[in-house]
N, C-alpha and C. Protein backbone atom coordinates (compact mmCIF):
# COMPACT_ATOMS: atom_id res chain seq x y z
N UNK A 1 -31.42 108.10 97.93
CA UNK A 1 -32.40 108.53 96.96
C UNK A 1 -33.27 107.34 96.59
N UNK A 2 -34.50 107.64 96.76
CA UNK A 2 -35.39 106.31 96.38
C UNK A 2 -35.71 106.10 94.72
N UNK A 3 -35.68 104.96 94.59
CA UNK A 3 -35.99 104.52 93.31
C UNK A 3 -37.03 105.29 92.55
N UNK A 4 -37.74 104.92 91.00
CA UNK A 4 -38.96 105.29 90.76
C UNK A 4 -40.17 104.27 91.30
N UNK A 5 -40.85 104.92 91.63
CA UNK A 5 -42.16 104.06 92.46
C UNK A 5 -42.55 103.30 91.04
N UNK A 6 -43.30 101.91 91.30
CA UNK A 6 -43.47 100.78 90.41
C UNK A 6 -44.93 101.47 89.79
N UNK A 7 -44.42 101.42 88.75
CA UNK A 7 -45.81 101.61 87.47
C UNK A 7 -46.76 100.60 87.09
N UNK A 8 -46.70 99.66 88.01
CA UNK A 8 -47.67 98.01 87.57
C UNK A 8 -48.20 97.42 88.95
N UNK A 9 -48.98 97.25 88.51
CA UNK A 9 -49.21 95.79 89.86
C UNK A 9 -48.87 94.57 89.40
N UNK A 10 -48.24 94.30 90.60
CA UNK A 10 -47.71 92.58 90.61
C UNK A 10 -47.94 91.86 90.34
N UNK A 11 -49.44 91.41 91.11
CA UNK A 11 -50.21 90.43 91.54
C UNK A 11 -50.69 90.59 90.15
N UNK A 12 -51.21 91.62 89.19
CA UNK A 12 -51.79 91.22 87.75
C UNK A 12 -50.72 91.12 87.13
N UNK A 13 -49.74 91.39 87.20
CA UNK A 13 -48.50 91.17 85.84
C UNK A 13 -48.43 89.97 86.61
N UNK A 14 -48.41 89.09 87.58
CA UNK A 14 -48.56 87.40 87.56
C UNK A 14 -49.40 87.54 87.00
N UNK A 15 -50.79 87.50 87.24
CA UNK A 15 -51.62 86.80 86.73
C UNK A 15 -51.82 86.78 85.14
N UNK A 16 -51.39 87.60 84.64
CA UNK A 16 -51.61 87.72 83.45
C UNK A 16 -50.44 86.88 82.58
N UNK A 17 -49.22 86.40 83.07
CA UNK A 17 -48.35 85.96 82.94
C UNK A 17 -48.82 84.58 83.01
N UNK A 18 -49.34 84.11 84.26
CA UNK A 18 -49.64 82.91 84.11
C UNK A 18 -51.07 82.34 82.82
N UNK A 19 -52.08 82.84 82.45
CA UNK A 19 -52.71 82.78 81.87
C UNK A 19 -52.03 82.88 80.48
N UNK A 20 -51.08 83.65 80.13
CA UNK A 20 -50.53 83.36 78.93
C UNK A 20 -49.71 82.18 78.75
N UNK A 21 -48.94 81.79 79.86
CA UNK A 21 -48.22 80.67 80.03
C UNK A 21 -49.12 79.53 79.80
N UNK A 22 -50.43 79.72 80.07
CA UNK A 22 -51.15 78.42 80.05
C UNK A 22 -51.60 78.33 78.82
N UNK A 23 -51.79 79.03 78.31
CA UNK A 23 -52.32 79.53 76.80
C UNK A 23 -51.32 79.34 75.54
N UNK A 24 -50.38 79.54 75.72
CA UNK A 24 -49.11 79.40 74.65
C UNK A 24 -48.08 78.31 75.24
N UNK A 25 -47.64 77.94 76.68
CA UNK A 25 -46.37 77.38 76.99
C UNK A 25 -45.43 78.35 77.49
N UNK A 26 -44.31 77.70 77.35
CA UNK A 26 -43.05 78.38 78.04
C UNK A 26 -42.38 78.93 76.54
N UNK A 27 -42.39 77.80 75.81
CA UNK A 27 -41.16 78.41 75.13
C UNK A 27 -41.96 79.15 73.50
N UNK A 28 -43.36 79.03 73.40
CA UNK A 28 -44.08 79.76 72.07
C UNK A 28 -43.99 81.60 72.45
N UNK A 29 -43.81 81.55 74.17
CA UNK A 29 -44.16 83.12 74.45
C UNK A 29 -42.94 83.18 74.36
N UNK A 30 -42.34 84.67 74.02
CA UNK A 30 -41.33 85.48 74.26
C UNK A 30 -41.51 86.71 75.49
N UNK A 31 -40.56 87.58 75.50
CA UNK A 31 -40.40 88.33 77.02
C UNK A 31 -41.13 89.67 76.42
N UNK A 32 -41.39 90.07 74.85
CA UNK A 32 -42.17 91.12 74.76
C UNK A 32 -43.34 90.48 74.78
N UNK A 33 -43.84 89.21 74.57
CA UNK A 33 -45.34 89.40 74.31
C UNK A 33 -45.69 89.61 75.73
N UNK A 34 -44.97 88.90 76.90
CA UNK A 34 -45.20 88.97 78.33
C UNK A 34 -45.30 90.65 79.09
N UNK A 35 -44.14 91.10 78.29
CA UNK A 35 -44.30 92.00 79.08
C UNK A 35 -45.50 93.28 78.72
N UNK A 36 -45.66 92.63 77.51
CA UNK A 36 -46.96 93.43 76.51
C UNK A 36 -48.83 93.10 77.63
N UNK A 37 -48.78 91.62 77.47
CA UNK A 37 -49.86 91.24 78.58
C UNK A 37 -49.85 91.60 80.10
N UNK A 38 -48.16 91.89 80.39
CA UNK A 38 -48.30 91.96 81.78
C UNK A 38 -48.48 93.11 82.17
N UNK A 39 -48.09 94.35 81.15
CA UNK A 39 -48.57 95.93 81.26
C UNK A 39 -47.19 96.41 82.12
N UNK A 40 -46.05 96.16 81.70
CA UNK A 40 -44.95 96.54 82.16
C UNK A 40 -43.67 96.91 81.79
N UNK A 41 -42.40 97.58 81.88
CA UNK A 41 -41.70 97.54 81.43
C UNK A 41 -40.15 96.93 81.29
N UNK A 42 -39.51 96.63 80.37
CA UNK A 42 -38.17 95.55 80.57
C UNK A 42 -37.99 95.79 81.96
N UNK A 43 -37.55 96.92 82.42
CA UNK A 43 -36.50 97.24 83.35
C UNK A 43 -37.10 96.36 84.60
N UNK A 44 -38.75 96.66 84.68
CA UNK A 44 -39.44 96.41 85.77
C UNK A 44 -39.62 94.87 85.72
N UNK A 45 -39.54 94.79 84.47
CA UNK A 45 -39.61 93.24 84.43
C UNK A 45 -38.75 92.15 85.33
N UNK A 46 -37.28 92.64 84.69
CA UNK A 46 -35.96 91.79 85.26
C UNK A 46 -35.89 92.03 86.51
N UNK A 47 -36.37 93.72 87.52
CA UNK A 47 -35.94 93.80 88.69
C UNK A 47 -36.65 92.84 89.48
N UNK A 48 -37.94 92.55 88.96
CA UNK A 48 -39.16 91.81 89.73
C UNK A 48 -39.27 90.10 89.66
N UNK A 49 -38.66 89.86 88.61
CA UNK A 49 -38.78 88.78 88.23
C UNK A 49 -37.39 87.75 88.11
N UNK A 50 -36.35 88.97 87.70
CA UNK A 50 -35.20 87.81 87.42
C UNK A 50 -35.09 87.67 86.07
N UNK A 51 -35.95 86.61 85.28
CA UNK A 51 -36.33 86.20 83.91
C UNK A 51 -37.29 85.92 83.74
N UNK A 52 -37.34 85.03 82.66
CA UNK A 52 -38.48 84.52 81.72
C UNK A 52 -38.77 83.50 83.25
N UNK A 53 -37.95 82.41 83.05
CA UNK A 53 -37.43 81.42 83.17
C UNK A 53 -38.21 81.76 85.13
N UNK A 54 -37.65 82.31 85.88
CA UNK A 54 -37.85 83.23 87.28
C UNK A 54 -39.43 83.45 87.40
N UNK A 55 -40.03 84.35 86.38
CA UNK A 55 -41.27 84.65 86.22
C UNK A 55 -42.23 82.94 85.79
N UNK A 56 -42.06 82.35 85.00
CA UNK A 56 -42.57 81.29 84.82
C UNK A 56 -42.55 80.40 86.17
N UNK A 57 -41.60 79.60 86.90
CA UNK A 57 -41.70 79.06 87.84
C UNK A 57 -42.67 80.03 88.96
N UNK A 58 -42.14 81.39 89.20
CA UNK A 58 -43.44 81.94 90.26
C UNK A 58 -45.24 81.81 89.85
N UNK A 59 -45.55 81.91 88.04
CA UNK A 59 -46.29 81.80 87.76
C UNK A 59 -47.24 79.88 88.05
N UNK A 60 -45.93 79.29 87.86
CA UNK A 60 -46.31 77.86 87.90
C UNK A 60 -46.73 77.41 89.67
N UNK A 61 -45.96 78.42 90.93
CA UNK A 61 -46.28 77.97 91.83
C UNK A 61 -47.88 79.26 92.13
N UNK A 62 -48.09 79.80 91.75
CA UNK A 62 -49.41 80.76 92.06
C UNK A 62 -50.32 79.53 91.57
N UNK A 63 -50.37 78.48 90.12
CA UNK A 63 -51.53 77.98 89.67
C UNK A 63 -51.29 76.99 90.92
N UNK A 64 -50.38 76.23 90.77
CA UNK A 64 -50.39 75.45 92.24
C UNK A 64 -51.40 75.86 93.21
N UNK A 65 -50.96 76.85 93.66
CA UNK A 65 -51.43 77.14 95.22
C UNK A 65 -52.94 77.40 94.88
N UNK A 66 -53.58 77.95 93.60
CA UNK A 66 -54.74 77.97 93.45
C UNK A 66 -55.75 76.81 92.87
N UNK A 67 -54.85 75.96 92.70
CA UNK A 67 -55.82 74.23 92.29
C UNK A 67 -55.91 73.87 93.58
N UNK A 68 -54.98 74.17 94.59
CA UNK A 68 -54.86 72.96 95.85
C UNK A 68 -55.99 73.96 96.88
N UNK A 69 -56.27 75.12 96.62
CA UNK A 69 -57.00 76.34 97.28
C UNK A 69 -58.39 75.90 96.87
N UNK A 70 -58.61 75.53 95.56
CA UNK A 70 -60.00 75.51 94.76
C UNK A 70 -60.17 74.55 94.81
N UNK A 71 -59.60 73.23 95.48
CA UNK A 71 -60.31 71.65 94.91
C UNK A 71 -60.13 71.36 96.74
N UNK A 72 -59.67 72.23 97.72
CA UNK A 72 -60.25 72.10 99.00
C UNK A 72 -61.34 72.93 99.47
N UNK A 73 -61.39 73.70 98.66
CA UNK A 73 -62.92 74.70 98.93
C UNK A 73 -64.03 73.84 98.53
N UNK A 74 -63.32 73.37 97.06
CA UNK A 74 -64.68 72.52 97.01
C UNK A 74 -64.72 71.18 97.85
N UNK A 75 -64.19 70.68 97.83
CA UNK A 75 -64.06 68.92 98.54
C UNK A 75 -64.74 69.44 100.38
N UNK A 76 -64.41 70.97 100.86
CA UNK A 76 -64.56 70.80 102.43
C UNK A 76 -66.01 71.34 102.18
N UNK A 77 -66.58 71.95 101.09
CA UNK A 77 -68.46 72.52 101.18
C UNK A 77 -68.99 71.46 102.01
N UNK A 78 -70.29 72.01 101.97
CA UNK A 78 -71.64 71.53 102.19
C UNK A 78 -72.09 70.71 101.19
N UNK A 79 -72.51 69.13 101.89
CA UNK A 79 -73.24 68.08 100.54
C UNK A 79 -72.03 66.64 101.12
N UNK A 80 -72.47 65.52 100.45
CA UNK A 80 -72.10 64.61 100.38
C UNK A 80 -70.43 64.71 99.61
N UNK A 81 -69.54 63.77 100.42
CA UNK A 81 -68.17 64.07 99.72
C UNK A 81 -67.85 63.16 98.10
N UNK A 82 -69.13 62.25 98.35
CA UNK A 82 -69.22 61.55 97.15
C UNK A 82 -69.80 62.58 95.85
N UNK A 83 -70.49 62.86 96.12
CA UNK A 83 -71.24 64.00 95.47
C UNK A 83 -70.33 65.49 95.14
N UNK A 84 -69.33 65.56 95.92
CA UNK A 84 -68.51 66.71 95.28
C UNK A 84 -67.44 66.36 94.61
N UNK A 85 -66.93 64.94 94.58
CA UNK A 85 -66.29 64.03 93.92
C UNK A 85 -66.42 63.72 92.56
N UNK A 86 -68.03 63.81 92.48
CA UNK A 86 -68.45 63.26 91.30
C UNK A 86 -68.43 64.28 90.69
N UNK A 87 -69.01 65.59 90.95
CA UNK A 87 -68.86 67.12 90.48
C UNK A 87 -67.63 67.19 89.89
N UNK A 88 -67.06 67.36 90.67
CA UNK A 88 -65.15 67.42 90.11
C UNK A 88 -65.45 67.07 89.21
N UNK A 89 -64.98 65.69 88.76
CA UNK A 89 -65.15 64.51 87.46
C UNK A 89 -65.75 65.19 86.25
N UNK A 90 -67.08 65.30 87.27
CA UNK A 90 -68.08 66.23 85.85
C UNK A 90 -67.41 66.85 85.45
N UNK A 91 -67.27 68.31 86.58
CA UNK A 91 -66.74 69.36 85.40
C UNK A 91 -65.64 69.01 84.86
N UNK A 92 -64.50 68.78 85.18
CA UNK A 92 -63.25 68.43 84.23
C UNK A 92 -63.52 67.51 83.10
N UNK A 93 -64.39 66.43 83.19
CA UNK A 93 -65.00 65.82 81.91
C UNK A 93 -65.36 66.92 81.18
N UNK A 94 -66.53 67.91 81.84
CA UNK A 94 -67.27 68.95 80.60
C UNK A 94 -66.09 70.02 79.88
N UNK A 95 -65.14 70.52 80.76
CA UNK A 95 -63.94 71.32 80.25
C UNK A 95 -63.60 70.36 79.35
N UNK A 96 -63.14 68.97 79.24
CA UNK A 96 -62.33 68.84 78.61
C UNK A 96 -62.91 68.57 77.35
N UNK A 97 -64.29 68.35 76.98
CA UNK A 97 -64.87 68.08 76.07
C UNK A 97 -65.54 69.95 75.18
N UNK A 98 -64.68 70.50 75.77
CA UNK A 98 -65.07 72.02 75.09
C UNK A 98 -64.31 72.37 74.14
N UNK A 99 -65.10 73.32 73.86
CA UNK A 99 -64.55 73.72 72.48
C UNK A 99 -63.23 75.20 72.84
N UNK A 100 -62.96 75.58 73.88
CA UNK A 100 -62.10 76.58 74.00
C UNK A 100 -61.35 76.11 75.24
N UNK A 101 -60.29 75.10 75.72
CA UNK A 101 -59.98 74.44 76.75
C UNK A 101 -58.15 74.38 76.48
N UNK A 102 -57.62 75.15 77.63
CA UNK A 102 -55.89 74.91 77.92
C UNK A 102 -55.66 73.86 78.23
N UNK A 103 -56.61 73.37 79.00
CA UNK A 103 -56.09 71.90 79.49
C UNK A 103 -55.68 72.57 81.27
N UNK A 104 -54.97 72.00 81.69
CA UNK A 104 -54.41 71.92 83.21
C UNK A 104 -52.40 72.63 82.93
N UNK A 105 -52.33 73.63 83.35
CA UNK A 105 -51.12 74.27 83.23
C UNK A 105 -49.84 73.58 83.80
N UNK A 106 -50.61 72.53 85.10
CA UNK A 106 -49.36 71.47 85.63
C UNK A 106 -49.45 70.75 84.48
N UNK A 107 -50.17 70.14 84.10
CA UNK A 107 -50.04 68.66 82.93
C UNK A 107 -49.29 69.47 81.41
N UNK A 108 -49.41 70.35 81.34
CA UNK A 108 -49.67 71.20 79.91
C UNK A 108 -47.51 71.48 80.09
N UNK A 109 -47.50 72.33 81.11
CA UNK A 109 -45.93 72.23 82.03
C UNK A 109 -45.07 71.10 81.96
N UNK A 110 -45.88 70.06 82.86
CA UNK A 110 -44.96 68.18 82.74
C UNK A 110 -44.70 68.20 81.35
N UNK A 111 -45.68 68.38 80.34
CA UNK A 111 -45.55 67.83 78.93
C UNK A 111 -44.62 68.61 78.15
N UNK A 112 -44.24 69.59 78.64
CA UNK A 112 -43.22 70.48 77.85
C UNK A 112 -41.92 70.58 78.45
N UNK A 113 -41.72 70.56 79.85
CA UNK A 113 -40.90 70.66 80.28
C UNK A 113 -40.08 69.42 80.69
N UNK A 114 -40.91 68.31 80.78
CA UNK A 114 -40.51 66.58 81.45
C UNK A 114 -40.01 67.26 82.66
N UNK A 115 -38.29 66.22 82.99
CA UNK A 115 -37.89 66.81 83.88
C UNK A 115 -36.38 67.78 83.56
N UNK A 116 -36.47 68.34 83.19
CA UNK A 116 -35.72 69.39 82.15
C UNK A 116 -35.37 70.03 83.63
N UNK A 117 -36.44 70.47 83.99
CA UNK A 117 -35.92 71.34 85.53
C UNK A 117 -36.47 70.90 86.81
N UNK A 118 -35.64 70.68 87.41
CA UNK A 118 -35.72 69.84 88.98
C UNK A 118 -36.66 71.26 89.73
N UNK A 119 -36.95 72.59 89.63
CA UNK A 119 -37.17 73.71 90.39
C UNK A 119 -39.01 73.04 90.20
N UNK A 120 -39.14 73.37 88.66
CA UNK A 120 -40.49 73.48 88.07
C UNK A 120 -40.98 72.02 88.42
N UNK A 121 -40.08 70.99 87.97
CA UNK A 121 -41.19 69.56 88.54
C UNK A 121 -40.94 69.47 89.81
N UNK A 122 -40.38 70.04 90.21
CA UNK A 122 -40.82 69.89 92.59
C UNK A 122 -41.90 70.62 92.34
N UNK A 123 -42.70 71.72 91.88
CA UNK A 123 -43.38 72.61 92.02
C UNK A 123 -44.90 71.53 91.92
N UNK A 124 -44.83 71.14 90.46
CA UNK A 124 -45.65 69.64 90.02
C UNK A 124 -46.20 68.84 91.01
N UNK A 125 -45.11 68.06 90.98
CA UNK A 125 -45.27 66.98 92.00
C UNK A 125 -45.37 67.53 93.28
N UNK A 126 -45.32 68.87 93.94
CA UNK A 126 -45.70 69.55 95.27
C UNK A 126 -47.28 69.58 95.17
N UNK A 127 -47.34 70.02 94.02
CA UNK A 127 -49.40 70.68 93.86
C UNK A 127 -49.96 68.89 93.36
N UNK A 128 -49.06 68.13 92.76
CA UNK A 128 -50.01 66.72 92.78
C UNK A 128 -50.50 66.02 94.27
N UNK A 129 -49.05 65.68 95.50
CA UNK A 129 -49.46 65.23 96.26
C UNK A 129 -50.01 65.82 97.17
N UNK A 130 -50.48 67.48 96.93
CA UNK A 130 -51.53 68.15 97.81
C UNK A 130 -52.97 68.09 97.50
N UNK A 131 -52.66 67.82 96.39
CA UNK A 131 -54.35 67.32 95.57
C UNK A 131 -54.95 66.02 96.14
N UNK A 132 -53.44 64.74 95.83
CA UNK A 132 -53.68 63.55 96.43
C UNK A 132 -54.29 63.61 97.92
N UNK A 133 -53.35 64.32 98.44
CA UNK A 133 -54.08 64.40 100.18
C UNK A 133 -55.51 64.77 100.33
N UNK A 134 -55.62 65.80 99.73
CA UNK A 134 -56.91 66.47 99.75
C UNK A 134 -58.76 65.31 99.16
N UNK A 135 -57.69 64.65 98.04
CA UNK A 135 -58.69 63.64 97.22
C UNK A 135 -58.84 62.25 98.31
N UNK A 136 -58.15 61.99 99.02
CA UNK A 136 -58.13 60.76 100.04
C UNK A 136 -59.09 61.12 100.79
N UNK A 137 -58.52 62.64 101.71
CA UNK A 137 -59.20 62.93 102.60
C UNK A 137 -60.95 62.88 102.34
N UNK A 138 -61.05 63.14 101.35
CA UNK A 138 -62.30 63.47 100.48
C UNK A 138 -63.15 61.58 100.43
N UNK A 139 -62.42 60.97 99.82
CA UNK A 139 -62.49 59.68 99.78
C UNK A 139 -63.21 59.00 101.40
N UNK A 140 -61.81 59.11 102.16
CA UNK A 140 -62.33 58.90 103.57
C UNK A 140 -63.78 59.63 104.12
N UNK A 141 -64.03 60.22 103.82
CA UNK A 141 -65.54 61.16 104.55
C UNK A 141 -66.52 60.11 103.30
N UNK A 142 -66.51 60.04 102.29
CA UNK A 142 -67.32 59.19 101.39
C UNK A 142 -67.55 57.65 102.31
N UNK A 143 -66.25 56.96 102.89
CA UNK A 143 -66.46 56.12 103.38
C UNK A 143 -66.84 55.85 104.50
N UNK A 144 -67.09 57.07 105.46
CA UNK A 144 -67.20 57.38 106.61
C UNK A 144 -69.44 57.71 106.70
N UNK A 145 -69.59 57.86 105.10
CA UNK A 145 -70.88 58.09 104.48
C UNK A 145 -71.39 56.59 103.96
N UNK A 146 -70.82 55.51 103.82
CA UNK A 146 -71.23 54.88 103.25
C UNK A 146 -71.03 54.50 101.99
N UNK A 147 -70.64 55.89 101.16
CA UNK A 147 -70.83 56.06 99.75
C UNK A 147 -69.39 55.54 99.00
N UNK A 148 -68.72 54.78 99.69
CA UNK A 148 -67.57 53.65 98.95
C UNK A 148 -67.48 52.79 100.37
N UNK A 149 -67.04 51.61 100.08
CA UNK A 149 -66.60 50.25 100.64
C UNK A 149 -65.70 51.13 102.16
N UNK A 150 -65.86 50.25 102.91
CA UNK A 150 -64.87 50.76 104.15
C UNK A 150 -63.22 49.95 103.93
N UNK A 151 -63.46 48.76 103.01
CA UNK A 151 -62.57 48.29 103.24
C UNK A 151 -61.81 48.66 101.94
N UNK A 152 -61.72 50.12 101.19
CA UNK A 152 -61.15 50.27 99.81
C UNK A 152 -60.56 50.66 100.39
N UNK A 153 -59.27 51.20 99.73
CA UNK A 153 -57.79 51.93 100.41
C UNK A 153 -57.96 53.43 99.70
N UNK A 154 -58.36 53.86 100.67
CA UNK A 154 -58.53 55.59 99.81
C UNK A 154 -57.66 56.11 99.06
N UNK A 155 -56.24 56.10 99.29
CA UNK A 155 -55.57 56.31 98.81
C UNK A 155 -55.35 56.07 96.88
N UNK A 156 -55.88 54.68 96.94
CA UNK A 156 -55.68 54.01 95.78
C UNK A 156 -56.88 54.67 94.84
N UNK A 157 -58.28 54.83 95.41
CA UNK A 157 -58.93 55.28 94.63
C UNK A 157 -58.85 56.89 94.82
N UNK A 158 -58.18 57.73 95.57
CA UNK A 158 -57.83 59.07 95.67
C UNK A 158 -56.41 59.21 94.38
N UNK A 159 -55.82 57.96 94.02
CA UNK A 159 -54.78 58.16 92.70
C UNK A 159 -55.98 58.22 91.73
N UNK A 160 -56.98 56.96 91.38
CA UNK A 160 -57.68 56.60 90.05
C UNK A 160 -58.28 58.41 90.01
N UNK A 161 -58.91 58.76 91.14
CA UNK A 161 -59.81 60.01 90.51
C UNK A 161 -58.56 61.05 90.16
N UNK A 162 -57.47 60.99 90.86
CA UNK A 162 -56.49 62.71 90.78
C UNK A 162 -56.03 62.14 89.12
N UNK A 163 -55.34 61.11 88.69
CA UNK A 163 -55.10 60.66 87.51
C UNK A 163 -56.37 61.54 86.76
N UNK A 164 -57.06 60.57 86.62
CA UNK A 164 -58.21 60.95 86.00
C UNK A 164 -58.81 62.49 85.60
N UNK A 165 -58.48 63.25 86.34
CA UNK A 165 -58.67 64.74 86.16
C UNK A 165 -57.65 65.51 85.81
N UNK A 166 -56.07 64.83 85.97
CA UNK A 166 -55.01 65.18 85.65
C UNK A 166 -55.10 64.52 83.81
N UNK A 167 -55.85 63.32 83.17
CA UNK A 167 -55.73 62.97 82.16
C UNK A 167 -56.80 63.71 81.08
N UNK A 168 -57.81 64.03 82.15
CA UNK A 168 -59.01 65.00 81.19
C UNK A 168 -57.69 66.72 80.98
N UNK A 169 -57.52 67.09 81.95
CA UNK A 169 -56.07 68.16 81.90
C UNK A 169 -55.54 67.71 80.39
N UNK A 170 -55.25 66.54 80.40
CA UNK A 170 -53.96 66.64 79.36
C UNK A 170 -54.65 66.27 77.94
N UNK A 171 -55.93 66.04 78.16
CA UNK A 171 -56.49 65.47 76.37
C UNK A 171 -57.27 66.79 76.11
N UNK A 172 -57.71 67.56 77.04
CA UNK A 172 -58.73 68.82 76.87
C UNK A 172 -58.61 68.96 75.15
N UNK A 173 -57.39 69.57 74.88
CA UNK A 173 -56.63 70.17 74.06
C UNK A 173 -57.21 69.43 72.68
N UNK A 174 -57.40 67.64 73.04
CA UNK A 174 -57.50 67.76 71.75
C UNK A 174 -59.35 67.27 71.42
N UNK A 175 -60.13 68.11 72.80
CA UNK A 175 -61.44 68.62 72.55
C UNK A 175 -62.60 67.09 72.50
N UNK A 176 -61.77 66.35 73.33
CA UNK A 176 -62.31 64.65 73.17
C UNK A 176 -63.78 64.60 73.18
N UNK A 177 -64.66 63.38 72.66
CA UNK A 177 -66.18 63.46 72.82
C UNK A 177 -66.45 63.21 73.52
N UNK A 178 -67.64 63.71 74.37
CA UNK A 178 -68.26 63.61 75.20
C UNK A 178 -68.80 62.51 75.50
N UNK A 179 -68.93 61.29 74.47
CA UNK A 179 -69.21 59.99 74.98
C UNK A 179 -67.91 59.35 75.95
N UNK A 180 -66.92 59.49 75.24
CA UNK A 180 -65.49 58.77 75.70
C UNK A 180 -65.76 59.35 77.30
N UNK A 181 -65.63 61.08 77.35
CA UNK A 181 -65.85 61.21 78.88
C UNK A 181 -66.73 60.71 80.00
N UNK A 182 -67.61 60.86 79.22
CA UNK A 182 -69.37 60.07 79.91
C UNK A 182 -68.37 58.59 80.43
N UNK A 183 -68.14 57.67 79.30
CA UNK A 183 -67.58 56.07 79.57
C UNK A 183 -66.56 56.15 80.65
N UNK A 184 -64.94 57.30 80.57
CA UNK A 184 -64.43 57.33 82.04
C UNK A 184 -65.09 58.10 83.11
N UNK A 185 -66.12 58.66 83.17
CA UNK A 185 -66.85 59.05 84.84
C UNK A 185 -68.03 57.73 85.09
N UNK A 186 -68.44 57.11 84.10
CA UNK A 186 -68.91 56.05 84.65
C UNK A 186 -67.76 54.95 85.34
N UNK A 187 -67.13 54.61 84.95
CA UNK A 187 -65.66 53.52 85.26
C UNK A 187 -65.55 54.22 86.58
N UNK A 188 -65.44 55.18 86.32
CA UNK A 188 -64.56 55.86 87.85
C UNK A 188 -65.50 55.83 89.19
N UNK A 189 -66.41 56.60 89.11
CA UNK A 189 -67.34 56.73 90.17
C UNK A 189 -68.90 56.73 89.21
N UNK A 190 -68.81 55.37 89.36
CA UNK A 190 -70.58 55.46 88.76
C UNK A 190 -71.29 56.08 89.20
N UNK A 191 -72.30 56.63 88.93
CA UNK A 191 -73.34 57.26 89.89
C UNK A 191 -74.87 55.97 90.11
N UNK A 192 -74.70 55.73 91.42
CA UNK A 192 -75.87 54.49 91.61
C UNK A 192 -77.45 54.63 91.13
N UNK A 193 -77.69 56.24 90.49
CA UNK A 193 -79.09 56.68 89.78
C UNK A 193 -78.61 56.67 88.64
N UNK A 194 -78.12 56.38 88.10
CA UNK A 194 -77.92 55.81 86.38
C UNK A 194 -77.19 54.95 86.25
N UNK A 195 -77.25 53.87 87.42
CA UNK A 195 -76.76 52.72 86.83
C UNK A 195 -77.64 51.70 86.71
């Protein structure tokens, strides 16, 4: 005898899960407000998910897979790799200087969780050094342009920028001024028309 057919979609009870997760944390949400946003019920909850705890880590590897999805879409476009570099910077400078900003759900995660759970920080440190790769690679085509030293170690300045967007992530929250940001995207990657 077959079950009752599922009354929800998945893919939005994640998504909606994760957006609250990023919005409140792990431990401010409870399993009704989740299952209230996710449009579902207990039963369907636990069969699908496991737990809180189950549902949060799947939610934490979906943002993963969609930072490392969205910062190689952008880094492989059309345009100079220096120039989509500097974009990055921008926008995460301009997010973080807003007035309605979560911050970065990995950094927001590290900060609540430390290393409390070996599952959730592999997940972390999986979506950091895919960023790192991605930010080198990015680096290397800049130097391959001219637009940094041949003899810098990409790597090293592929940490200063992933830091750097991982640290606008973690101050968003407390809505920093826009001068302070302006002063770290100059430090980082000056731009040679306003310097």
């Amino acid at each position: 005898m077959a079950g009752r057919p599922r009354q929800f979609d998945e893919e939005h009870a994640l998504q909606a899960a994760m957006q609250v997760f990023w919005s409140r944390g792990y431990e401010a949400v409870g399993v009704r407000e989740l299952l209230g946003e996710m449009g579902m019920c207990r039963q369907s909850f636990y069969d699908t998910f496991g737990d809180k705890r189950g549902l949060f880590l799947r939610a934490v590897r979906r943002y993963a897979d969609e930072a490392v999805s969205g910062l190689q879409q952008r880094l492989d476009g059309p345009g100079r790799a220096i120039d989509q570099l500097r974009s990055l910077l921008s926008e995460k400078a301009k997010k973080a200087t807003g007035a309605d900003c979560r911050g970065c759900l990995a950094v927001n995660t590290m900060v609540e969780w430390g290393d409390a759970d070996d599952e959730v920080e592999a997940v972390v440190r999986g979506m950091i050094k895919r960023l790192a790769k991605l930010t080198a690679d990015a680096v290397r085509r800049a130097q391959h342009d001219g637009d940094v030293p041949s003899d810098a170690d990409p790597n090293a300045i592929a940490d200063v920028i992933l830091f750097t967007v991982l640290g606008f992530g973690a101050l968003s929250r407390l809505r920093i001024p826009r001068s302070m940001a302006q002063h770290v995207l100059d430090a980082v990657l000056p731009d040679p028309k306003t310097a």
